[in-house]
Protein backbone atom coordinates (compact mmCIF):
# COMPACT_ATOMS: atom_id res chain seq x y z
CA UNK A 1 0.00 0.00 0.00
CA UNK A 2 1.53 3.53 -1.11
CA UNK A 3 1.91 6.27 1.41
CA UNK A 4 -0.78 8.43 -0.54
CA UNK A 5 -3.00 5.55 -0.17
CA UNK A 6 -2.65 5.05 3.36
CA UNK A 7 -3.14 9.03 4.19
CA UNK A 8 -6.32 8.79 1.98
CA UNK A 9 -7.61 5.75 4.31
CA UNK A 10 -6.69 7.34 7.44
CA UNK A 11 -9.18 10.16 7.00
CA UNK A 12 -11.94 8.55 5.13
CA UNK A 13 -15.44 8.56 6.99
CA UNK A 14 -16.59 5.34 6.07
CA UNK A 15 -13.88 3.35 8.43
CA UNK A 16 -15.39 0.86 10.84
CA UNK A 17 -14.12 -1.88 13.42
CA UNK A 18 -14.64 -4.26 10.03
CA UNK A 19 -12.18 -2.44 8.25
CA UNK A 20 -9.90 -1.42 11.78
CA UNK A 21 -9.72 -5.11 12.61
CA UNK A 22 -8.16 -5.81 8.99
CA UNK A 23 -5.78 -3.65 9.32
CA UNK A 24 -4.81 -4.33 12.40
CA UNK A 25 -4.34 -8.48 11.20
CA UNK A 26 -2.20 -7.09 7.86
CA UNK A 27 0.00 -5.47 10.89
CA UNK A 28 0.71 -8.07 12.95
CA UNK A 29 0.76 -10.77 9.61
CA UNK A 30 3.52 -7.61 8.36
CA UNK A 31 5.60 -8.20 11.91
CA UNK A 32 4.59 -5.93 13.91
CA UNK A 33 3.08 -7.42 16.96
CA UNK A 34 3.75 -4.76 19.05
CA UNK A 35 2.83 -5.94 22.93
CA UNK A 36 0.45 -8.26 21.67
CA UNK A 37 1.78 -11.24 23.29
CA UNK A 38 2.79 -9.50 26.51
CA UNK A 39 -0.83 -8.57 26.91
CA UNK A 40 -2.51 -12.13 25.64
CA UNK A 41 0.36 -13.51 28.03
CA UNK A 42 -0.99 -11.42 31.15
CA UNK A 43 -4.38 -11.96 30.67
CA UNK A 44 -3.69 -15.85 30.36
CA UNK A 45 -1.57 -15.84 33.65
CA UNK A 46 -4.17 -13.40 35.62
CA UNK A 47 -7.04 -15.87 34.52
CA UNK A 48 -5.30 -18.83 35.46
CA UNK A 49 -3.77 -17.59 38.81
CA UNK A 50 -7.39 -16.51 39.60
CA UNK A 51 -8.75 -19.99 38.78
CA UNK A 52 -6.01 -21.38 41.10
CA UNK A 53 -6.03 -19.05 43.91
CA UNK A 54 -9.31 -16.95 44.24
CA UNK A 55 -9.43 -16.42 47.60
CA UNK A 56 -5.68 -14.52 47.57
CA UNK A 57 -5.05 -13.86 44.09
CA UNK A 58 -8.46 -11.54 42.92
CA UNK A 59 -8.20 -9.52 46.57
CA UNK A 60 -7.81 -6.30 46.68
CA UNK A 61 -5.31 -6.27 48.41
CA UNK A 62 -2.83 -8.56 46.78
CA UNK A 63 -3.57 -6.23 44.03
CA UNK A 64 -1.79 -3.25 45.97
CA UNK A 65 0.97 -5.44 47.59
CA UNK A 66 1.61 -6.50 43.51
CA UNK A 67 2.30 -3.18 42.54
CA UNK A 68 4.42 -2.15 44.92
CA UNK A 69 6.39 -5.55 44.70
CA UNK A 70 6.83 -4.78 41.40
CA UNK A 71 7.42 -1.18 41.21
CA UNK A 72 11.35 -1.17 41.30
CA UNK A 73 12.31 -3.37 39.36
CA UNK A 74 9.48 -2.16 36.74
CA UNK A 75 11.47 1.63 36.70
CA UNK A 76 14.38 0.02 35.99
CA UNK A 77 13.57 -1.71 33.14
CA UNK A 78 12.23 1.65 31.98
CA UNK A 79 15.90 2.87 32.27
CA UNK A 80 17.00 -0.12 30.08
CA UNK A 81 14.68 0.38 27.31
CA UNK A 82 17.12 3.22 26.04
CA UNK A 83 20.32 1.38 25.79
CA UNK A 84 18.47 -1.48 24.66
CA UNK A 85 16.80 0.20 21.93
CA UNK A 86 20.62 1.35 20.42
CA UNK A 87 20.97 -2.59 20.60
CA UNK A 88 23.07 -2.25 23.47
CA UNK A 89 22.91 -3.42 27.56
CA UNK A 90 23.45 -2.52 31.04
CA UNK A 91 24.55 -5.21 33.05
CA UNK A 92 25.13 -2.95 35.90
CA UNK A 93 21.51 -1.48 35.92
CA UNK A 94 20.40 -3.61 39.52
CA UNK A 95 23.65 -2.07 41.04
CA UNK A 96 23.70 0.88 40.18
CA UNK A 97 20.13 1.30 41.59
CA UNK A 98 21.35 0.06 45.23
CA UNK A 99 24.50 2.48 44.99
CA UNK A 100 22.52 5.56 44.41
CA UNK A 101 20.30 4.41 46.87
CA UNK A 102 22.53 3.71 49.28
CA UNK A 103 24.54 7.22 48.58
CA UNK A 104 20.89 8.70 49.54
CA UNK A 105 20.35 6.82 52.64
CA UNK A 106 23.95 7.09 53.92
CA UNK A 107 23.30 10.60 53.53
CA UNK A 108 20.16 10.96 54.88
CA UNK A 109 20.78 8.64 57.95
CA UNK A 110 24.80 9.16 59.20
CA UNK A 111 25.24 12.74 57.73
CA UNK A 112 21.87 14.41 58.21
CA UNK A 113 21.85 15.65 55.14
CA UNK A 114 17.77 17.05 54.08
CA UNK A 115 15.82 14.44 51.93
CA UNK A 116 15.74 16.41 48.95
CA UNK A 117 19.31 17.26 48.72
CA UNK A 118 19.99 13.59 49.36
CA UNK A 119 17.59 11.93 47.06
CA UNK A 120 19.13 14.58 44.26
CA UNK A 121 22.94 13.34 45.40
CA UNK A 122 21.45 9.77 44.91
CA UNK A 123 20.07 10.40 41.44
CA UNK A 124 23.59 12.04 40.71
CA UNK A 125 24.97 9.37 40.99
CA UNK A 126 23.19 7.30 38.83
CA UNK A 127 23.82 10.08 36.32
CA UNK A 128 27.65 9.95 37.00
CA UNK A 129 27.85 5.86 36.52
CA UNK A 130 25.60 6.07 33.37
CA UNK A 131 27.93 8.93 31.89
CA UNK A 132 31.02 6.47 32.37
CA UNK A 133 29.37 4.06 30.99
CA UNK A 134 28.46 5.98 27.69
CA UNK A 135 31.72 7.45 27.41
CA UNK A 136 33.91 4.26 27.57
CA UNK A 137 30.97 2.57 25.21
CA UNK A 138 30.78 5.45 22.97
CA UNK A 139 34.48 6.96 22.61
CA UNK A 140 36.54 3.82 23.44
CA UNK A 141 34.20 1.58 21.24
CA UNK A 142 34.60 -0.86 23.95
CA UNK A 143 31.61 -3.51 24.02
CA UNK A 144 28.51 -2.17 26.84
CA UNK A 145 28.74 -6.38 27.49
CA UNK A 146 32.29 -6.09 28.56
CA UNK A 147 31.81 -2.62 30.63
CA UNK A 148 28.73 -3.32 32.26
CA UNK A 149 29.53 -6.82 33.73
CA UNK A 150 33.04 -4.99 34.87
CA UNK A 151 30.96 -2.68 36.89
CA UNK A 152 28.37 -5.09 37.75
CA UNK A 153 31.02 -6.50 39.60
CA UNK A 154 33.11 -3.61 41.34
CA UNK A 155 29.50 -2.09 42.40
CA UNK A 156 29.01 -4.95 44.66
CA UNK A 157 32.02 -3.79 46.37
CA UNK A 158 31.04 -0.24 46.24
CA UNK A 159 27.37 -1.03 47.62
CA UNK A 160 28.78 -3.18 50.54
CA UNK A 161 31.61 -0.16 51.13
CA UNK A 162 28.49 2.39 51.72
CA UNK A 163 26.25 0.42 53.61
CA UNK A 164 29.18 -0.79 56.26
CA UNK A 165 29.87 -3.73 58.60
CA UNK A 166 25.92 -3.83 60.00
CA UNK A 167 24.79 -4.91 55.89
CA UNK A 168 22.52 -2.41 56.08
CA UNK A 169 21.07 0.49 56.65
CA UNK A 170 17.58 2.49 57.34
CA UNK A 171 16.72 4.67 54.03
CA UNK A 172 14.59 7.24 56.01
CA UNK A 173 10.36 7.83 56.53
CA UNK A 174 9.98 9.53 53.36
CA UNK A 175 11.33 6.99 51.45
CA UNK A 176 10.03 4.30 53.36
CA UNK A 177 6.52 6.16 52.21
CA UNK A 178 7.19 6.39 48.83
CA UNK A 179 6.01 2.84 48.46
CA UNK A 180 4.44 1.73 51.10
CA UNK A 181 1.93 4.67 51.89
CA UNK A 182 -1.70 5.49 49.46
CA UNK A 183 -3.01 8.30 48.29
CA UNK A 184 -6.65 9.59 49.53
CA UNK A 185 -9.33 7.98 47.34
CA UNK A 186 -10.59 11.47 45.78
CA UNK A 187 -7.27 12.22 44.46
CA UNK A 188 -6.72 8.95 42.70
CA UNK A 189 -9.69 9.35 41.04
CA UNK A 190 -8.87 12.71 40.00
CA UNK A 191 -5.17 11.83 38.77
CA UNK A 192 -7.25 8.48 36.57
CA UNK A 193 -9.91 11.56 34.82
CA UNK A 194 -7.19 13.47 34.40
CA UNK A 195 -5.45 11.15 32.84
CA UNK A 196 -7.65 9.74 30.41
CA UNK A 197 -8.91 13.37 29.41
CA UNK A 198 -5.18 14.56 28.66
CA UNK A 199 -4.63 11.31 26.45
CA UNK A 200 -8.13 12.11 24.87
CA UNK A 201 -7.32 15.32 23.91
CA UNK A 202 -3.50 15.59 22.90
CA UNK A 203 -4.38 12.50 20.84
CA UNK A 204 -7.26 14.42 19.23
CA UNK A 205 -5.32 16.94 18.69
CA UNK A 206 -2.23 15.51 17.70
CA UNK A 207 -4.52 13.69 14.76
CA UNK A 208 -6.13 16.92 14.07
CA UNK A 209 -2.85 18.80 13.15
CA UNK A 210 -1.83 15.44 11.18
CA UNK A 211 -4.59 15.84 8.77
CA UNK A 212 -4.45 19.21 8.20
CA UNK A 213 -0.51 18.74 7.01
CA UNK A 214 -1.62 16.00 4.92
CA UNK A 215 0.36 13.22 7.31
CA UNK A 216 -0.55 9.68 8.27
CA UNK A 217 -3.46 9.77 11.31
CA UNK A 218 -5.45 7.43 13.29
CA UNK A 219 -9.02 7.20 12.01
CA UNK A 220 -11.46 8.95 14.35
CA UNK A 221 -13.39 5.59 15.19
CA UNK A 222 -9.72 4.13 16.50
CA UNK A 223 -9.11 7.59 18.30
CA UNK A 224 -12.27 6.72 19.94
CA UNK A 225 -11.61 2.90 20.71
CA UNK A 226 -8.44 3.37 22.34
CA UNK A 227 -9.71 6.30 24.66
CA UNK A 228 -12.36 4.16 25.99
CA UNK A 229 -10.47 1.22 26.47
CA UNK A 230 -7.71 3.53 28.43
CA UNK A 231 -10.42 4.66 30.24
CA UNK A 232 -12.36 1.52 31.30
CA UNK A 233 -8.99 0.31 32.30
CA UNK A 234 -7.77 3.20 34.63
CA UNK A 235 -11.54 3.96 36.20
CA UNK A 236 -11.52 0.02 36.83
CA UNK A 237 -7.72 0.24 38.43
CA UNK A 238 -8.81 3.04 40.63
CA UNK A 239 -12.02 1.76 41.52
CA UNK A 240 -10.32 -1.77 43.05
CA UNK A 241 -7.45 0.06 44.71
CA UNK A 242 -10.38 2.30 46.19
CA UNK A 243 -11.61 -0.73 48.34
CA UNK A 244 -10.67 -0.90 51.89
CA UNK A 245 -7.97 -4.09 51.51
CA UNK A 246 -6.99 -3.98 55.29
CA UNK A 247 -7.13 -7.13 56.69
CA UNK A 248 -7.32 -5.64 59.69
CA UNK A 249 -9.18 -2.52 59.07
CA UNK A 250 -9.93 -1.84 62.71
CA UNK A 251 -6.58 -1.47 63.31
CA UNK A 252 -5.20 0.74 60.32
CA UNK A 253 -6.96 1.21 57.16
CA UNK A 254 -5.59 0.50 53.84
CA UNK A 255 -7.29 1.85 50.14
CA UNK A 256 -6.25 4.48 47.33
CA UNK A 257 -4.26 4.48 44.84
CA UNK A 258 -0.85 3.37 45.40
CA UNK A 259 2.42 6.65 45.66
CA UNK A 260 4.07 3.98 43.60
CA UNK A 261 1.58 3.44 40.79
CA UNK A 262 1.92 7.60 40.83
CA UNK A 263 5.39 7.39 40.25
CA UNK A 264 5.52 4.48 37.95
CA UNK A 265 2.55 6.01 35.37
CA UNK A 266 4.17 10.00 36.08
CA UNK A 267 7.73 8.60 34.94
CA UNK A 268 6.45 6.89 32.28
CA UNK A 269 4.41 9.38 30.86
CA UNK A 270 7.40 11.88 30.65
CA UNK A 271 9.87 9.17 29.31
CA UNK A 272 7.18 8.28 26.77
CA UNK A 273 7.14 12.01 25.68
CA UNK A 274 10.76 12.18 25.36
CA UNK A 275 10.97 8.94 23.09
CA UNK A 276 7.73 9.65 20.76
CA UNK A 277 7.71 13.42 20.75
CA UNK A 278 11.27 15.47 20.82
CA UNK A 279 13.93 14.79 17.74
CA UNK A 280 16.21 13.16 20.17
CA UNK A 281 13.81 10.28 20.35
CA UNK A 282 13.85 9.95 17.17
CA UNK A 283 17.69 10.03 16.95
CA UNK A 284 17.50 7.35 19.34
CA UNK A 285 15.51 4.95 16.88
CA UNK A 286 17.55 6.09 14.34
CA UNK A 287 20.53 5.10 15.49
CA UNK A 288 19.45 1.49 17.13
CA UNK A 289 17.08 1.16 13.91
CA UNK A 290 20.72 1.59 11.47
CA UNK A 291 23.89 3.14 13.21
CA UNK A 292 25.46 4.03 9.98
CA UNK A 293 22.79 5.28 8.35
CA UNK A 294 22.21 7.76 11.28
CA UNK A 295 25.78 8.53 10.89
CA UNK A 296 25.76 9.68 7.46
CA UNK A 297 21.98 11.08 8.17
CA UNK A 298 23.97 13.57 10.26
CA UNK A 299 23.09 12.22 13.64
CA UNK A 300 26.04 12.47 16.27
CA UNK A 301 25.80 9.22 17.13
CA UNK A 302 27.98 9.30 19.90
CA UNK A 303 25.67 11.84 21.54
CA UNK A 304 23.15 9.61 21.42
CA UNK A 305 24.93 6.63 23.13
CA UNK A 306 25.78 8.72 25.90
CA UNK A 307 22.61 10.28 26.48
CA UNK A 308 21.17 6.91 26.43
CA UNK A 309 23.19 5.33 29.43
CA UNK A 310 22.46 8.71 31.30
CA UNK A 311 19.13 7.97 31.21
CA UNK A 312 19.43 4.28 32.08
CA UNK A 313 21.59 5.07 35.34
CA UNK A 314 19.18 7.78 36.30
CA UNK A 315 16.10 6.12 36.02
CA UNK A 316 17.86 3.00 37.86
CA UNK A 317 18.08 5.32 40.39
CA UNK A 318 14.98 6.20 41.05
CA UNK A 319 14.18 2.23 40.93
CA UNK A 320 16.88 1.67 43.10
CA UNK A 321 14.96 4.52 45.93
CA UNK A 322 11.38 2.19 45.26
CA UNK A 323 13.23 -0.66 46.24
CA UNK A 324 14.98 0.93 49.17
CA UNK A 325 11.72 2.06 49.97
CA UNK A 326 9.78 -1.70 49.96
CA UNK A 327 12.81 -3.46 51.87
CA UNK A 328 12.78 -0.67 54.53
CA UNK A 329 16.28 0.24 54.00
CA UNK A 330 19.34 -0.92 51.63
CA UNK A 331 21.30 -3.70 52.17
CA UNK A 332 23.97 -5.89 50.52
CA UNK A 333 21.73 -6.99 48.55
CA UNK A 334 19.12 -4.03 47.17
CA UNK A 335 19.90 -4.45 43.39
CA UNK A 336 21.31 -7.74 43.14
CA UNK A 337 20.03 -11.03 43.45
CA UNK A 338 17.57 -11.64 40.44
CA UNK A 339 16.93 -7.04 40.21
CA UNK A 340 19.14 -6.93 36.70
CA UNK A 341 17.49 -10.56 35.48
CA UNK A 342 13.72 -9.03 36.07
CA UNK A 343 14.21 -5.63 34.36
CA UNK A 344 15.74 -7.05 31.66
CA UNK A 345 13.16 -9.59 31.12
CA UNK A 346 10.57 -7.48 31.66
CA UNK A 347 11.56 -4.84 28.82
CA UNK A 348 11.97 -8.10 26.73
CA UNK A 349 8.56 -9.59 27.66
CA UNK A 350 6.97 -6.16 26.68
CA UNK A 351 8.18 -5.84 23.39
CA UNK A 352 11.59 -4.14 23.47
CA UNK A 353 13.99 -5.60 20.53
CA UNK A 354 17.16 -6.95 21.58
CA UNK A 355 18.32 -6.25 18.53
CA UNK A 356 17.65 -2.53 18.77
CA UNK A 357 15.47 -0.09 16.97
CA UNK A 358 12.34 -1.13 18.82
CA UNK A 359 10.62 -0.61 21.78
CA UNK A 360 8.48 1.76 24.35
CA UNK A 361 8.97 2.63 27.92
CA UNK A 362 5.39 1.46 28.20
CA UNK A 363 6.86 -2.45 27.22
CA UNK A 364 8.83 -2.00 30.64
CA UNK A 365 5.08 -1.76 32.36
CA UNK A 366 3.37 -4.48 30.99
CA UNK A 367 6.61 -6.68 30.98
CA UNK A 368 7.35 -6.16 34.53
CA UNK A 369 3.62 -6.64 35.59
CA UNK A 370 4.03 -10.20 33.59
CA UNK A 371 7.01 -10.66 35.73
CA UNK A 372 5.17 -9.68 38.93
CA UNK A 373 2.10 -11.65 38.68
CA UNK A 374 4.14 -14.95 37.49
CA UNK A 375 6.33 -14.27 40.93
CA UNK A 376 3.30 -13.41 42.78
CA UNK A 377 0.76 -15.99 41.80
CA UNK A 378 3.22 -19.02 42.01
CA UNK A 379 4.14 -17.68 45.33
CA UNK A 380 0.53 -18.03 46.31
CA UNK A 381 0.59 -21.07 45.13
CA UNK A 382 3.83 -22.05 47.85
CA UNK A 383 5.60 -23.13 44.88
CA UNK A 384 9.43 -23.25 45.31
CA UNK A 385 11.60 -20.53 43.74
CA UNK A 386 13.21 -22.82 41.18
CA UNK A 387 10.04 -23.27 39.40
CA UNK A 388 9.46 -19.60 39.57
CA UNK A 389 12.94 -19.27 37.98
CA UNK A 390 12.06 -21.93 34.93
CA UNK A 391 8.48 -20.44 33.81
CA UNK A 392 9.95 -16.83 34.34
CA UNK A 393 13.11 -17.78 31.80
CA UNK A 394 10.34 -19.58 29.55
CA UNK A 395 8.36 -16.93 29.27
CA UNK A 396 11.65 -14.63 28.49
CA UNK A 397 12.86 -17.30 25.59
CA UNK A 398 9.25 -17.01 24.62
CA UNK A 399 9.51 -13.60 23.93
CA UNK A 400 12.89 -12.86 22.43
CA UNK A 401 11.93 -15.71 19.91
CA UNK A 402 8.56 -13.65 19.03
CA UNK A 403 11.02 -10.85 18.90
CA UNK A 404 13.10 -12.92 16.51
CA UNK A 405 10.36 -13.97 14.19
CA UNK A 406 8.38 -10.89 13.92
CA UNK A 407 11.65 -9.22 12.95
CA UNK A 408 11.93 -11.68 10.01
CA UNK A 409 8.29 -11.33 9.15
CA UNK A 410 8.96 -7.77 9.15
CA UNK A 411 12.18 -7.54 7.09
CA UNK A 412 10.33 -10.22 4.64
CA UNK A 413 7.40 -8.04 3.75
CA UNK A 414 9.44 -4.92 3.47
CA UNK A 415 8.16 -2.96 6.90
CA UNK A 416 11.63 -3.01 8.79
């Protein structure tokens, strides 16, 4: 189909789910499968955990303990969609969230330093790791496999240096509240109308503007589809989280939205915006879509590398202060263990390309809640941790090999 034709389609009246549902079948026959089996995958895994374990799985409030389980190791995945998308990796990611966070909490706890100054030092410092990182990667053409495991190691050391002879150490009350404490109900139901209405109308308008310059657009009926399924999903999110999901209730009440969903959607929302809507985002696919081509496209390439491990360290930062904040405090072990394993995988399981080029920050959000509720629901289940290990690396080899195939499709019928 030529580009005239498909402009010509986009803003004829006559289009209908018929014709939508077509199209959207030639896409995913074309390659493009998007989060498709991410999604099919949840729904398949929250259906069957529900079947298994009704009376703990459907509550309320293993809803809210899910999220916040989740919620680090969700953010940094969200860091590692950038270098992944250039094709690249951070092996280091899980460490260098428990450095910054331990920077913040040493500060916070032996030096007295004020929580904002502290959390800022802490973000810093992702920043500084993910600039070394970039620089060696991008000036010294040294392999991100070879640099990141070399810092993956010595950031065990570093972590374990902060943190002291006790192996550990208390992160504060406002992080500790950052996720563990709820918002009042009204105000999660104004942050989910506000949501939907901004996506509504920038959308809208964003098509609008499309038209008018003659460019490619979603057809008003698809416009419409995808607001109302946005919305049916966020009104039914804050509507469960609403319930009181105490189970002692007497004793200290428990219902609103989440500070960690907050966090999660707010920081997605403005990495989103920075990938889809600014020209460095687009450098960014340019350069993990064809490196070369960028390069004679005029792109500084090396620009781009960089800026991409900044952003991984500093959002692993920020994941590295949720998980602070669910442990109670760091210890040797905040961004270890199976932290690197689980962001990774959940990018993957999202839809992120390991081969570069292709990916959202949003795949980091519905791969890490596939992550979550496999970890949650087979814990529910009291089954052991080396089956949790086995279907979480099957679902993982599942999805790079969708990856793998759709990128064939893809190439075959001429859309890469």
């Amino acid at each position: 189909m030529s580009v005239a034709t498909e402009e010509i389609h986009d803003v004829r009246p006559d289009d209908n789910v018929g014709t939508l549902w077509k199209d959207y079948l030639a896409k995913i026959r074309g390659g493009d499968v998007g989060s498709l089996p991410a999604i099919l995958g949840l729904l398949v895994l929250v259906v069957a955990f529900s079947i298994l374990r009704p009376e703990t799985f459907t509550k309320a409030f293993n809803f809210g303990n899910l999220i916040q389980q989740s919620a680090g190791v969700t953010i940094v995945a969200m860091g590692l969609v950038f270098v992944l998308l250039l094709g690249e990796i951070d092996l280091a990611a899980g460490y260098t969230a428990g450095v910054a966070a331990a920077v913040t909490s040493v500060l916070l706890t032996n030096h007295g330093w004020q929580t904002a100054l502290a959390i800022l030092a802490g973000l810093l410092t992702g920043t500084a790791i993910g600039a070394f990182h970039g620089l060696i990667v991008s000036r010294l053409g040294i392999p991100s496999f070879v640099v990141t495991l070399s810092t993956f190691l010595a950031f065990q050391g570093v972590l374990l240096t902060l943190i002291g002879e006790k192996g550990s150490i208390n992160s504060g009350d406002f992080i500790a509240k950052l996720n563990s404490d709820t918002l009042p109900v009204w105000l999660g139901w104004v942050i989910g109308v506000a949501l939907v209405a901004a996506y509504a109308v920038v959308t809208f308008v964003n098509n609008r503007r499309r038209r008018a310059k003659g460019l490619t657009s979603e057809p008003n009926l698809l416009w419409a589809l995808k607001t109302g399924g946005l919305a049916v999903v966020i009104f039914l999110v804050v509507f469960y989280l609403s319930i009181e999901r105490s189970p002692n209730a007497h004793i200290k009440s428990i219902k609103g939205v989440p500070i960690s969903l907050v966090i999660i959607i707010g920081l997605a929302l403005v990495l989103s915006v920075l990938l889809s809507r600014t020209r460095w985002g687009s450098h960014v696919y340019a350069v993990g879509g064809n490196m070369e081509a960028a390069r004679r496209a005029g792109i500084n390439v090396k620009a781009v590398q960089l800026s991409c491990f900044l952003m991984c360290s500093t959002v692993a930062a920020v994941g590295g202060l949720m998980l602070a904040s669910y442990s109670g405090g760091v210890n040797n072990v905040t961004g270890g263990n199976q932290t690197l394993l689980y962001a990774v995988g959940a990018a993957v399981i999202g839809g992120t390309s390991l081969f570069g080029g292709k990916g959202r920050v949003v795949d980091a959000l519905i791969g890490g809640t596939v992550v979550a509720v496999i970890q949650n629901g087979m814990g529910l289940m009291n089954q052991p941790d080396s089956r949790k290990y086995i279907v979480t690396g099957l679902v993982l080899l599942v999805a790079a090999s969708v990856d793998a195939i759709s990128r064939r499709r893809a190439t075959a019928s001429g859309r890469a």
